[in-house]
N, C-alpha and C. Protein backbone atom coordinates (compact mmCIF):
# COMPACT_ATOMS: atom_id res chain seq x y z
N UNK A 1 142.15 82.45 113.58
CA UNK A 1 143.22 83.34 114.06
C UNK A 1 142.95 84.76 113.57
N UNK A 2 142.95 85.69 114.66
CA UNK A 2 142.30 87.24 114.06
C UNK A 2 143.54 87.73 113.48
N UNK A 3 143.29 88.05 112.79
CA UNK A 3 144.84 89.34 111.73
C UNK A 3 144.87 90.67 112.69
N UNK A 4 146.17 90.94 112.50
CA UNK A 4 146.46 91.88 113.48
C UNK A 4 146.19 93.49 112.78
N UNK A 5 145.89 94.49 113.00
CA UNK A 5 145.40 95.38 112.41
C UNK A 5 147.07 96.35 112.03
N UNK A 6 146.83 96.48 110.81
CA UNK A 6 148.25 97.36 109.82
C UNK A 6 148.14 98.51 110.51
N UNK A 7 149.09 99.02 111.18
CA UNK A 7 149.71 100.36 111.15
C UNK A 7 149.38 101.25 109.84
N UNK A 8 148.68 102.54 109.70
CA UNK A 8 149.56 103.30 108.47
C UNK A 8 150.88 103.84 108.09
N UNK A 9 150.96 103.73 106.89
CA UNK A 9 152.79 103.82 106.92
C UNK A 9 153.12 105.41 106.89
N UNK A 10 153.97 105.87 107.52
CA UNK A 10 154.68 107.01 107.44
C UNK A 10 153.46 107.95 106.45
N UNK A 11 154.34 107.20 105.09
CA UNK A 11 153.56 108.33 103.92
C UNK A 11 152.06 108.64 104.05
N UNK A 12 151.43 107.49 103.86
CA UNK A 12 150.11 107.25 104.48
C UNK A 12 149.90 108.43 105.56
N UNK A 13 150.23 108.52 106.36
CA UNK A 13 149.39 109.73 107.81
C UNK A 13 150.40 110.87 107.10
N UNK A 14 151.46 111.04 106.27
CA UNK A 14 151.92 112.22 105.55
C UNK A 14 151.41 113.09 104.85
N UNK A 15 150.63 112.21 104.14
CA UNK A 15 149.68 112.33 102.67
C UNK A 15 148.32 113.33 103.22
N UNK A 16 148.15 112.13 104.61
CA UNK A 16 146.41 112.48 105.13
C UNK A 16 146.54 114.01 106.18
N UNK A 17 147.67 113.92 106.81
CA UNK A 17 147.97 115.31 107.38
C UNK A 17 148.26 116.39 106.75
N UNK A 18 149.13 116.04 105.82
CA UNK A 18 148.59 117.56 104.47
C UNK A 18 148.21 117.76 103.80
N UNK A 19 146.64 116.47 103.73
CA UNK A 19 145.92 117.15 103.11
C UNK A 19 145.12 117.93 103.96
N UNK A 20 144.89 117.51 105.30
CA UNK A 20 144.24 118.28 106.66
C UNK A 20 144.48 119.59 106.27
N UNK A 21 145.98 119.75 106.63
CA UNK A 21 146.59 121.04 106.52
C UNK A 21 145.53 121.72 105.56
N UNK A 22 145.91 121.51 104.50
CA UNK A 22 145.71 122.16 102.99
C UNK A 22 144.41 122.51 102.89
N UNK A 23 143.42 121.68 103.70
CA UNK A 23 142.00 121.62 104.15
C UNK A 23 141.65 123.46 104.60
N UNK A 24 141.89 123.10 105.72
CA UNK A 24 142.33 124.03 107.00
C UNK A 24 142.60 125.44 106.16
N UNK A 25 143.77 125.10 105.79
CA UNK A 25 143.89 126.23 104.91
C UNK A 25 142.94 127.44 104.00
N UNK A 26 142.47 126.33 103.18
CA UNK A 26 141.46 126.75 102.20
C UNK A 26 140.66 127.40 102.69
N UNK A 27 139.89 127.22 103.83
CA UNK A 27 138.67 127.50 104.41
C UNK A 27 139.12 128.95 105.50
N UNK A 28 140.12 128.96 105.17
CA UNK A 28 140.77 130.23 106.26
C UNK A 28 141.08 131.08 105.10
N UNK A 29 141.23 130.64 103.65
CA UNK A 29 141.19 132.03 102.52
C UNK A 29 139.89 131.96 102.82
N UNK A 30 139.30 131.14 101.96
CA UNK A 30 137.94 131.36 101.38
C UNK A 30 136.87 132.55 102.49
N UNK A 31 137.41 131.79 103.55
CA UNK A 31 136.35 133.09 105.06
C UNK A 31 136.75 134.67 104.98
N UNK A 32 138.34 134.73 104.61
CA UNK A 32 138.74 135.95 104.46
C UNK A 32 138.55 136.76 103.44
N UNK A 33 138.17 136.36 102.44
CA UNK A 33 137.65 136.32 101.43
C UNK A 33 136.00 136.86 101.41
N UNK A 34 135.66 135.98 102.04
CA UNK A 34 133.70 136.60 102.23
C UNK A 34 133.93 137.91 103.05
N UNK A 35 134.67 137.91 103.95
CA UNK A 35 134.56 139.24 104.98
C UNK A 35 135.21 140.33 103.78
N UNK A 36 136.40 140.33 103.17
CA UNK A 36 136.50 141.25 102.27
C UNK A 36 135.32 141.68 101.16
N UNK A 37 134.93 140.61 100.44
CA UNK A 37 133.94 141.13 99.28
C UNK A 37 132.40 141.84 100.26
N UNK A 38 132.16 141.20 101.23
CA UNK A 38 131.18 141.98 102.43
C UNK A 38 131.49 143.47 102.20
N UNK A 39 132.77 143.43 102.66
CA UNK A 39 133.26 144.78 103.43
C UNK A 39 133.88 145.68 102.29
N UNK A 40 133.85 145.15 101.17
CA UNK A 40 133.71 146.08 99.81
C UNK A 40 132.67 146.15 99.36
N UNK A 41 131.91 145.32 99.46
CA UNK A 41 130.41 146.14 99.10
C UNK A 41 129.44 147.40 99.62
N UNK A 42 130.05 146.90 101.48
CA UNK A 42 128.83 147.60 102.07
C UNK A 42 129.84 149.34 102.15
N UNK A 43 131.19 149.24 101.79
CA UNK A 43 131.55 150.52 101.74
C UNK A 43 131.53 151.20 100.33
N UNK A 44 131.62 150.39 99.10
CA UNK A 44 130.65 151.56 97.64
C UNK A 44 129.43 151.71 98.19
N UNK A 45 128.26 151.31 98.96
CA UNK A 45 127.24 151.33 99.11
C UNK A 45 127.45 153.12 100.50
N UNK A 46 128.39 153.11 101.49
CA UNK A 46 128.35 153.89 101.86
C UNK A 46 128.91 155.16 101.19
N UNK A 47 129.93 155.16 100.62
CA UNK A 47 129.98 156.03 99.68
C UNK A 47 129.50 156.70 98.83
N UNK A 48 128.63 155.97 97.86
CA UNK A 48 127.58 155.84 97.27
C UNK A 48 126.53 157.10 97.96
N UNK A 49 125.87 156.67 99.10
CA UNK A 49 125.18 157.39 99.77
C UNK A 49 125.74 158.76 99.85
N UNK A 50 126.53 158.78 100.33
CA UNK A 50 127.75 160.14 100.72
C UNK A 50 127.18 160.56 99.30
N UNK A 51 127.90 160.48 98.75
CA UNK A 51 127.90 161.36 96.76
C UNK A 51 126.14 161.95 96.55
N UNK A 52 125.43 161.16 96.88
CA UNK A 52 124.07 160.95 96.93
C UNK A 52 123.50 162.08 97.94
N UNK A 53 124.50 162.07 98.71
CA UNK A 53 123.97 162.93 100.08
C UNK A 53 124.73 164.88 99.62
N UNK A 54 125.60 164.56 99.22
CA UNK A 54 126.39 166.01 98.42
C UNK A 54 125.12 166.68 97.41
N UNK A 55 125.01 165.43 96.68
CA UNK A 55 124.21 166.24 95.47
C UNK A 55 122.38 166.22 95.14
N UNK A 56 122.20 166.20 96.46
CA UNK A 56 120.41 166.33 97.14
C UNK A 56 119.84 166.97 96.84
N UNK A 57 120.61 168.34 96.73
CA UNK A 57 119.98 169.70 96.33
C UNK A 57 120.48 169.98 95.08
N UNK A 58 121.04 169.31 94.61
CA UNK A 58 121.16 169.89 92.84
C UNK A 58 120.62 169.13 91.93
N UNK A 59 120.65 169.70 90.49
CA UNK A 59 120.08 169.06 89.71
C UNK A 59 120.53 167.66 89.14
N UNK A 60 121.98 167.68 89.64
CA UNK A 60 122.97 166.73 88.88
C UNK A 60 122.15 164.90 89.98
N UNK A 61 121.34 165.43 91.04
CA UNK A 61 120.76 164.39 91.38
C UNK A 61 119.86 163.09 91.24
N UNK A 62 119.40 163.58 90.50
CA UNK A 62 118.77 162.14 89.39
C UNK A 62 119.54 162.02 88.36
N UNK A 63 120.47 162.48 88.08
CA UNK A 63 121.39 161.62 86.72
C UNK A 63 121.89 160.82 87.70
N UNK A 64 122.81 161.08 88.90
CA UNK A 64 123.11 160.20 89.72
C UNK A 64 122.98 159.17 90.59
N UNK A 65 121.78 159.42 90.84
CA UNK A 65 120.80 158.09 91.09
C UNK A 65 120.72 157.33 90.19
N UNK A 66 120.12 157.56 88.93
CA UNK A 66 120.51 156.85 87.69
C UNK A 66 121.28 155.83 87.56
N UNK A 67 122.23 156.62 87.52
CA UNK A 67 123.54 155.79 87.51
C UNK A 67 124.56 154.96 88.74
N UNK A 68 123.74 155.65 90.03
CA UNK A 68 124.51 154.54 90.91
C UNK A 68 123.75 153.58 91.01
N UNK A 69 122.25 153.40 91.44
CA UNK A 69 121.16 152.59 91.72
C UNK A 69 121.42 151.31 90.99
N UNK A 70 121.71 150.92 89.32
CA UNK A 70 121.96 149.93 88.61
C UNK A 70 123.31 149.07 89.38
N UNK A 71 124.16 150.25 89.11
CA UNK A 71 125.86 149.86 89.61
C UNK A 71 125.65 149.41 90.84
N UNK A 72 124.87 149.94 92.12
CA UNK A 72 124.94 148.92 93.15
C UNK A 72 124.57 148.11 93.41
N UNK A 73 122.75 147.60 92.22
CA UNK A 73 122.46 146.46 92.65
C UNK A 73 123.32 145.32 91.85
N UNK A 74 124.01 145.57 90.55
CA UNK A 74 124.81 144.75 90.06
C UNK A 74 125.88 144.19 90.58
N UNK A 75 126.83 145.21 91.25
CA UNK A 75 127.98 145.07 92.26
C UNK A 75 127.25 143.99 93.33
N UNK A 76 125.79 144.28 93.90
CA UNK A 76 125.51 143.69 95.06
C UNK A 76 125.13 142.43 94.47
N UNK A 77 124.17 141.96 93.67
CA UNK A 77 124.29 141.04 93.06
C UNK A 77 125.33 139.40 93.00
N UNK A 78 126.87 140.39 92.11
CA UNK A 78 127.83 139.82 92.36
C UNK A 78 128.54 139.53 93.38
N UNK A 79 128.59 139.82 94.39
CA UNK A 79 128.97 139.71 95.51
C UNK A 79 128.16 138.45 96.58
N UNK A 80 126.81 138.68 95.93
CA UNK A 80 125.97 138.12 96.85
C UNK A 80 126.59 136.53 96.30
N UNK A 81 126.38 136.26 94.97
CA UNK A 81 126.72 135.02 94.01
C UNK A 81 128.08 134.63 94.48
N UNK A 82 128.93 135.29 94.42
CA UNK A 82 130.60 135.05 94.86
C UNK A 82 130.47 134.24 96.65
N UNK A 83 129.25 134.97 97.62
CA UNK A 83 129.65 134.93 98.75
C UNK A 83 128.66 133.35 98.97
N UNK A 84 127.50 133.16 98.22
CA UNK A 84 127.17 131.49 98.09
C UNK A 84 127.89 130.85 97.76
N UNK A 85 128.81 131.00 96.32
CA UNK A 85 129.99 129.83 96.01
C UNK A 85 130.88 129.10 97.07
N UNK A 86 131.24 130.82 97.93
CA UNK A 86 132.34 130.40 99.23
C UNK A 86 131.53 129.71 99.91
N UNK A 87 130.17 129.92 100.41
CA UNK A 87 129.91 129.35 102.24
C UNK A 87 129.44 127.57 101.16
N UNK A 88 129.30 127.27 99.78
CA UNK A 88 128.96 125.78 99.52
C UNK A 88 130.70 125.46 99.69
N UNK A 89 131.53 126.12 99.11
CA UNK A 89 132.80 125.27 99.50
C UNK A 89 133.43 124.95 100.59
N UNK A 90 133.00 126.10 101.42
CA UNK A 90 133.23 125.47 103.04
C UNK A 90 132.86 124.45 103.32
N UNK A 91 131.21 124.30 103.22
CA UNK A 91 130.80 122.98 103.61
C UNK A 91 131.23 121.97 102.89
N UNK A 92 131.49 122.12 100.92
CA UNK A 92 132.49 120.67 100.79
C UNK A 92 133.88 120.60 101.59
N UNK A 93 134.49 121.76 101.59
CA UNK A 93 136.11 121.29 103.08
C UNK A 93 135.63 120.95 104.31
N UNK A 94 134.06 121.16 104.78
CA UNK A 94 134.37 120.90 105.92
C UNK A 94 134.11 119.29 105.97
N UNK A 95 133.59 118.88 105.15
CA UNK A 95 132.55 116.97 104.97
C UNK A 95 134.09 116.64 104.81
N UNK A 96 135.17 117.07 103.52
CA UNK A 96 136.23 116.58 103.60
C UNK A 96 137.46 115.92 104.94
N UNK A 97 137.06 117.54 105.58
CA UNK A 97 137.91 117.53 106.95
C UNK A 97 137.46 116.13 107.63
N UNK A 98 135.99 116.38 107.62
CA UNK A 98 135.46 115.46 108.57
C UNK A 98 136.10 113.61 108.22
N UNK A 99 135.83 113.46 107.01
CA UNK A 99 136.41 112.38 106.46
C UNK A 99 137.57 112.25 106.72
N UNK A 100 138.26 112.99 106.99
CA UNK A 100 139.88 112.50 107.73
C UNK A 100 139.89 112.35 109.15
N UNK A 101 138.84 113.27 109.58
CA UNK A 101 138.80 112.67 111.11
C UNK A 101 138.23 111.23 110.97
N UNK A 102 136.77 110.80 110.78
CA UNK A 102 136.91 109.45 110.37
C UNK A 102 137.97 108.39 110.33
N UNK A 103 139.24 108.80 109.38
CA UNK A 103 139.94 107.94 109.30
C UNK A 103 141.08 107.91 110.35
N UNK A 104 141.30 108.93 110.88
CA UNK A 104 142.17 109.07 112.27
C UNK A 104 140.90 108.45 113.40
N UNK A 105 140.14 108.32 113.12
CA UNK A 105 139.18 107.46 114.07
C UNK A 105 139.31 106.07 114.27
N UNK A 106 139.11 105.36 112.72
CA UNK A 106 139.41 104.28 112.54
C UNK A 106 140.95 103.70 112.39
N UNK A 107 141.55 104.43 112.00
CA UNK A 107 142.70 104.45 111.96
C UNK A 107 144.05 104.21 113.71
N UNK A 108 143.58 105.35 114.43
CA UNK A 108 144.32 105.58 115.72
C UNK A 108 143.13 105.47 116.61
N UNK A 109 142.33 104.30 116.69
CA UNK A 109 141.39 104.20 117.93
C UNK A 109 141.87 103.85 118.93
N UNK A 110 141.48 104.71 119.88
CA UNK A 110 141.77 104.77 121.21
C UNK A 110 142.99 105.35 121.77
N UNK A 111 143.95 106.02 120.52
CA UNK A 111 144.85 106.96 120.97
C UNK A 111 144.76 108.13 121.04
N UNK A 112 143.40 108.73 120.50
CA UNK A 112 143.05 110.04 120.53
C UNK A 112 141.91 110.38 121.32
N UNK A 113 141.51 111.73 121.78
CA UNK A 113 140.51 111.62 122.64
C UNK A 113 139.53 112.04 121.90
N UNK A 114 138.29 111.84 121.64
CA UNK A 114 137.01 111.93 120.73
C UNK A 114 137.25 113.64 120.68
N UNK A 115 137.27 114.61 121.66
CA UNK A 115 137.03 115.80 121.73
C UNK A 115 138.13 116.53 120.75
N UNK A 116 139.16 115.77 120.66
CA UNK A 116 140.17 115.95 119.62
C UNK A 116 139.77 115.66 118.40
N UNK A 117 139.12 114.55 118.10
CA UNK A 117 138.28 114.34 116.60
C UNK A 117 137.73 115.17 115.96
N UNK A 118 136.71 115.22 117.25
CA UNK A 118 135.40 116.23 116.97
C UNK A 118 134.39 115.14 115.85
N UNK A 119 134.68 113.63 116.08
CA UNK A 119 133.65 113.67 115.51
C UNK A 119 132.35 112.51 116.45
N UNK A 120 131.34 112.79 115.93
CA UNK A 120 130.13 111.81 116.63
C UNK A 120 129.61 110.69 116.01
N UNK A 121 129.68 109.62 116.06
CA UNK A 121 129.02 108.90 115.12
C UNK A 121 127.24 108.80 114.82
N UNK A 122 126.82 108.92 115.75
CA UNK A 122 125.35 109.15 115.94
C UNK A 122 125.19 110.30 114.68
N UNK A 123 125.86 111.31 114.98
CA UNK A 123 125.36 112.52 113.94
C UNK A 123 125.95 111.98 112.69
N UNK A 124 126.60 111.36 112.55
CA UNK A 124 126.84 110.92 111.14
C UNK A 124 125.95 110.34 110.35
N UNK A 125 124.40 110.09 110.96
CA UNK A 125 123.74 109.43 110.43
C UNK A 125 122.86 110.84 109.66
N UNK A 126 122.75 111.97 110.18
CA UNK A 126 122.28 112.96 109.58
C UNK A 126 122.54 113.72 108.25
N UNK A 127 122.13 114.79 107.09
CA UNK A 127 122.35 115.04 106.59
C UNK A 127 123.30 116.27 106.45
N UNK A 128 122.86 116.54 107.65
CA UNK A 128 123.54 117.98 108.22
C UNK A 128 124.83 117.49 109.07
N UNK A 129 125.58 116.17 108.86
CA UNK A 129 126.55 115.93 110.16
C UNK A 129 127.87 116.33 109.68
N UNK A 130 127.95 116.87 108.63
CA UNK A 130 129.08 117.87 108.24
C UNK A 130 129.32 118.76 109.01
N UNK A 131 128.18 119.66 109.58
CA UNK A 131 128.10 120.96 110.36
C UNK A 131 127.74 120.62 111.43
N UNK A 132 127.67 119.47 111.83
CA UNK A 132 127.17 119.42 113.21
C UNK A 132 128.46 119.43 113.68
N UNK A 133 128.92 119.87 114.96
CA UNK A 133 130.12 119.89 116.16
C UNK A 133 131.01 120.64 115.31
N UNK A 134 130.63 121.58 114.88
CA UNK A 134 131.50 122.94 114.46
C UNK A 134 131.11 124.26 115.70
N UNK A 135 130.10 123.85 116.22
CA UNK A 135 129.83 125.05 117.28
C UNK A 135 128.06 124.88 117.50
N UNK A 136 127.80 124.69 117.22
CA UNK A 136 126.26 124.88 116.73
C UNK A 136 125.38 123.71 116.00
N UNK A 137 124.00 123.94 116.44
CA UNK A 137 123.24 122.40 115.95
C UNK A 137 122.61 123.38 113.97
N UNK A 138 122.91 123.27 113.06
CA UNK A 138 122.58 123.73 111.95
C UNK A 138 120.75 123.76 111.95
N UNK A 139 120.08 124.47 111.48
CA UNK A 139 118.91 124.71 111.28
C UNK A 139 118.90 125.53 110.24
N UNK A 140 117.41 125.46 109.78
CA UNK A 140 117.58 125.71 107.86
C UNK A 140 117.00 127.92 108.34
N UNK A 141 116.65 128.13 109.53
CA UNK A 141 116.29 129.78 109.41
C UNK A 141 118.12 130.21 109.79
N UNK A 142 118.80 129.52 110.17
CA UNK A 142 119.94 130.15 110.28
C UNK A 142 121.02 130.98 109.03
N UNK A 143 120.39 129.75 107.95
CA UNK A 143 120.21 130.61 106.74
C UNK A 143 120.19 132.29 106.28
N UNK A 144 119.40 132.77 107.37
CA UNK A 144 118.99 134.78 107.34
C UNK A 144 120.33 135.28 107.79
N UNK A 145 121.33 134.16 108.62
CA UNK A 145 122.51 134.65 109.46
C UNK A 145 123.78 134.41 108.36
N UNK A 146 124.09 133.96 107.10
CA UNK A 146 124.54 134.53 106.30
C UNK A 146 125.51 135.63 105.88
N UNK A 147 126.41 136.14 105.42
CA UNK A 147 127.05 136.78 104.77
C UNK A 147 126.35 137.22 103.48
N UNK A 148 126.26 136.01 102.69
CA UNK A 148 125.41 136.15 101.26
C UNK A 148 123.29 137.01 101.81
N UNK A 149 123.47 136.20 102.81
CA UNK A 149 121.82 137.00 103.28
C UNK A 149 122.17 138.16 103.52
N UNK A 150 123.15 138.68 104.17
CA UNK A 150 123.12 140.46 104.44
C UNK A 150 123.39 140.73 103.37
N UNK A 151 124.48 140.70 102.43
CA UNK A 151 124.35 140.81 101.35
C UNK A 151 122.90 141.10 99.92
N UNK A 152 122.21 140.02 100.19
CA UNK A 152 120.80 139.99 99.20
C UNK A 152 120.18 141.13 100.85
N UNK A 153 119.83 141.10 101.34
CA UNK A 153 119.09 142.43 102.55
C UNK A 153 119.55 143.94 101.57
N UNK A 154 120.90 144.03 101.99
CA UNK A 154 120.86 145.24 101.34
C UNK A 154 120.47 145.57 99.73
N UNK A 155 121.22 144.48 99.22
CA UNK A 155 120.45 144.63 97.93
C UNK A 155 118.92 144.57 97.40
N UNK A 156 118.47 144.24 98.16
CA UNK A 156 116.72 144.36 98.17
C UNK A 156 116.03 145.64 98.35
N UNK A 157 117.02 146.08 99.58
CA UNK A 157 116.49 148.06 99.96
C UNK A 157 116.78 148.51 98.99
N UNK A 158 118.08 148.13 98.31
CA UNK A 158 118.00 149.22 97.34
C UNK A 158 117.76 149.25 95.95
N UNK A 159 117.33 147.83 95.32
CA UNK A 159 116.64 147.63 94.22
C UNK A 159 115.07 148.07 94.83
N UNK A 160 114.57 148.13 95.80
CA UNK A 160 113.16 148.18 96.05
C UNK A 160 113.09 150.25 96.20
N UNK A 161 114.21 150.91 96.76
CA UNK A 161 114.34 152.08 96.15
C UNK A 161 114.29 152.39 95.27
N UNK A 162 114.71 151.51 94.32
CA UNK A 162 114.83 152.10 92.65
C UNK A 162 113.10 151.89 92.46
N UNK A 163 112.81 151.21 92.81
CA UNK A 163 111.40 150.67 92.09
C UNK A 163 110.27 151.84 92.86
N UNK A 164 110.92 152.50 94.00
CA UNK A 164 109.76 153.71 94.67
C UNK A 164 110.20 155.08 93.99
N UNK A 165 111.40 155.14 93.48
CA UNK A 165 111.70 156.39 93.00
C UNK A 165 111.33 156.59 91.90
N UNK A 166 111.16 155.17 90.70
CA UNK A 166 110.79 154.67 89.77
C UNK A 166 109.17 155.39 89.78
N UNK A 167 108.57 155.18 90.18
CA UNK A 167 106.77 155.16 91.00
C UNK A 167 106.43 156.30 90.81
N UNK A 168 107.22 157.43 91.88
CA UNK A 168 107.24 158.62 92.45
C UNK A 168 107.54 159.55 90.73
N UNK A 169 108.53 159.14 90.05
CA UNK A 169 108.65 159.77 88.55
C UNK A 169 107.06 159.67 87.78
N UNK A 170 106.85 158.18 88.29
CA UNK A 170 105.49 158.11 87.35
C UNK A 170 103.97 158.79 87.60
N UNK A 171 103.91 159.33 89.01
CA UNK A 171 103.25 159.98 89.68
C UNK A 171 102.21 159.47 90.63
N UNK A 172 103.11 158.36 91.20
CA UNK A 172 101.94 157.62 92.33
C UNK A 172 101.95 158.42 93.77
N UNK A 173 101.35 157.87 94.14
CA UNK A 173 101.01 158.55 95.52
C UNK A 173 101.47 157.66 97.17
N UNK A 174 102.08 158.83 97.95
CA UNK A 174 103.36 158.26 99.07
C UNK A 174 102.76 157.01 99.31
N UNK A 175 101.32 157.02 99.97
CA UNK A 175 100.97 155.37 100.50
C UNK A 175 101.17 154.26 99.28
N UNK A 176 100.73 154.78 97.85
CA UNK A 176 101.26 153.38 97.07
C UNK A 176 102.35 153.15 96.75
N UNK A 177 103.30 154.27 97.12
CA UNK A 177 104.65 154.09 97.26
C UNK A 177 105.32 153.13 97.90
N UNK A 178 105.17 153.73 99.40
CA UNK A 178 105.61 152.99 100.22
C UNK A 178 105.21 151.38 100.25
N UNK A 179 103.82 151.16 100.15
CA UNK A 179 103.55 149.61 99.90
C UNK A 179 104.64 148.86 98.50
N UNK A 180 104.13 149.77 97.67
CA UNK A 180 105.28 149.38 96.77
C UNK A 180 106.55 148.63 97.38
N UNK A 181 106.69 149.84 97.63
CA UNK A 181 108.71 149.39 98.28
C UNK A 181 108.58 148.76 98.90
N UNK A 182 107.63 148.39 100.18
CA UNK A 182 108.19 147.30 101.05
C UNK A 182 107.90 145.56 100.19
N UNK A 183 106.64 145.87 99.76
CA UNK A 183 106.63 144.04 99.08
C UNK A 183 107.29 144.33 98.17
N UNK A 184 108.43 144.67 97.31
CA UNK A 184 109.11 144.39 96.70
C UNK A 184 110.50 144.61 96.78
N UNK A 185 110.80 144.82 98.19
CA UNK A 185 112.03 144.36 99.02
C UNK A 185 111.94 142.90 99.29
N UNK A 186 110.83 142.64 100.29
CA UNK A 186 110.03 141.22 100.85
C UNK A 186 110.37 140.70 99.48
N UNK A 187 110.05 140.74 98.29
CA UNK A 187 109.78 139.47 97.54
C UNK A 187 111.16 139.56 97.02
N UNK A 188 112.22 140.35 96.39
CA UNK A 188 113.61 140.21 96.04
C UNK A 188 114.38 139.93 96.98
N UNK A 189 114.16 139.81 98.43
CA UNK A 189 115.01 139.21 99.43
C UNK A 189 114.35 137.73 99.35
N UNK A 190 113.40 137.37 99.47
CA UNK A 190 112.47 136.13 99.27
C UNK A 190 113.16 135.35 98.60
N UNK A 191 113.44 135.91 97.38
CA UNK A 191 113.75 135.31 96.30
C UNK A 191 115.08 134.95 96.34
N UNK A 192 115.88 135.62 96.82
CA UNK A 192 117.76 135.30 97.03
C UNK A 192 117.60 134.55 98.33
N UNK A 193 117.03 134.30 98.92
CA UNK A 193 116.94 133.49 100.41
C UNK A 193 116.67 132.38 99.85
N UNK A 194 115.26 132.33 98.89
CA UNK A 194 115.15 130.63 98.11
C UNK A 194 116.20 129.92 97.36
N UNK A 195 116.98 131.09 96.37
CA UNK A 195 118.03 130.76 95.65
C UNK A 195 118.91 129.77 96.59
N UNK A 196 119.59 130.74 97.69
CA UNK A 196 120.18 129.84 98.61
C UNK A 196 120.08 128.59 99.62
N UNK A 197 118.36 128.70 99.58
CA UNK A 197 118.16 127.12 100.23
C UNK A 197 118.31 125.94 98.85
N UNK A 198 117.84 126.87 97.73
CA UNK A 198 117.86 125.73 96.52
C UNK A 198 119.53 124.98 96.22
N UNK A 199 120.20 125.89 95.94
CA UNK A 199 121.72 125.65 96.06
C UNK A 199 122.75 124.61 97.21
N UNK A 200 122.05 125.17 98.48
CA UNK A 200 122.39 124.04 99.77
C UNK A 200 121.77 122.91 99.69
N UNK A 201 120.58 122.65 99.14
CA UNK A 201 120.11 121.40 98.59
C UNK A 201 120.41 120.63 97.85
N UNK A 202 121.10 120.96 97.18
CA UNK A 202 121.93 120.71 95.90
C UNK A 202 122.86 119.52 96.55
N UNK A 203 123.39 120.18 97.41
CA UNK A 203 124.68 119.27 97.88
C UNK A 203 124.07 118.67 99.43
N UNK A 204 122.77 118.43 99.57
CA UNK A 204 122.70 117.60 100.66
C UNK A 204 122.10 117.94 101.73
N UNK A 205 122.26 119.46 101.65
CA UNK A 205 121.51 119.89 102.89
C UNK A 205 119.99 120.43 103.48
């Protein structure tokens, strides 16, 4: 004789719908959140320039370079670190989310329509099936498309500035300059791009 399958009780789909909610939530600070610390960085950085751009022709111009060049790659730095923490906690809310669709799967089969789930079982067999049917099939160069990657970009130009202006004091010459600066943009962006595949690995991906 087959057993008839339990209803969840009230509290039960209470419990699991706010935690959805609460889900949902999180991931709607945390996004607003990356676009702000973005959009405070890249405006000290324009400012920055501005002040930079006032005092070109005076002497007070290399004390000021000096002193912004450190302050922005530190600021950029932090920002960059703050904006990896957010996009790994998305992906733990979003595996979470997903796990409640799961259980509204198993749970209410055949009263919901899959497109309402959003989820696939096939892709569940993947490592990446957290992010899969969010919009997009995940691939590891999508990585460069980032918040935290524009982030480490700019901070690379302009730690790799410090390191040509650095040069230019010591008395090198424009072509070993310029080589300068560019492989050592290339390798400090390199290097925060690895950070961040190392970190997404971490948790699976």
């Amino acid at each position: 004789m087959s057993k008839q399958k339990l209803e969840p009780s009230s509290a039960t789909m209470s419990a699991v719908v706010t935690e959805h909610f609460v889900l949902q939530s999180a991931r709607g600070t945390i996004t607003s959140e990356a676009g702000s610390r973005i959009s405070s960085y890249l405006a000290v950085v324009s400012g920055a320039l501005v002040a930079v751009g006032f005092t070109s022709d005076s002497d007070a111009a290399g004390p000021l370079l000096a002193l912004i060049l450190p302050a922005l790659i530190v600021f950029g730095v932090f920002t960059y670190r703050r904006l990896i923490e957010i996009s790994l906690e998305d992906v733990q809310y979003i595996r979470a989310i997903k796990d409640i669709r799961k259980w509204y799967e198993a749970e209410l089969s055949g009263q919901l329509p899959s497109s309402m789930l959003g989820y696939d079982a096939q892709a569940a067999t993947s490592p990446l099936w957290s992010l899969i049917a969010t919009g997009t099939r995940p691939r590891r160069r999508d990585i460069l498309l980032t918040t935290a990657s524009a982030a480490a970009l700019v901070v690379s130009i302009i730690a790799a500035t410090g390191v040509g202006l650095l040069l230019k004091i010591a008395g090198f010459t424009m072509p070993g300059i310029a080589v300068a600066v560019v492989c050592a943009a290339f390798i400090i962006f390199g290097s925060l791009v690895f950070d961040q595949l190392r970190r997404y690995k971490r948790i699976g991906l």
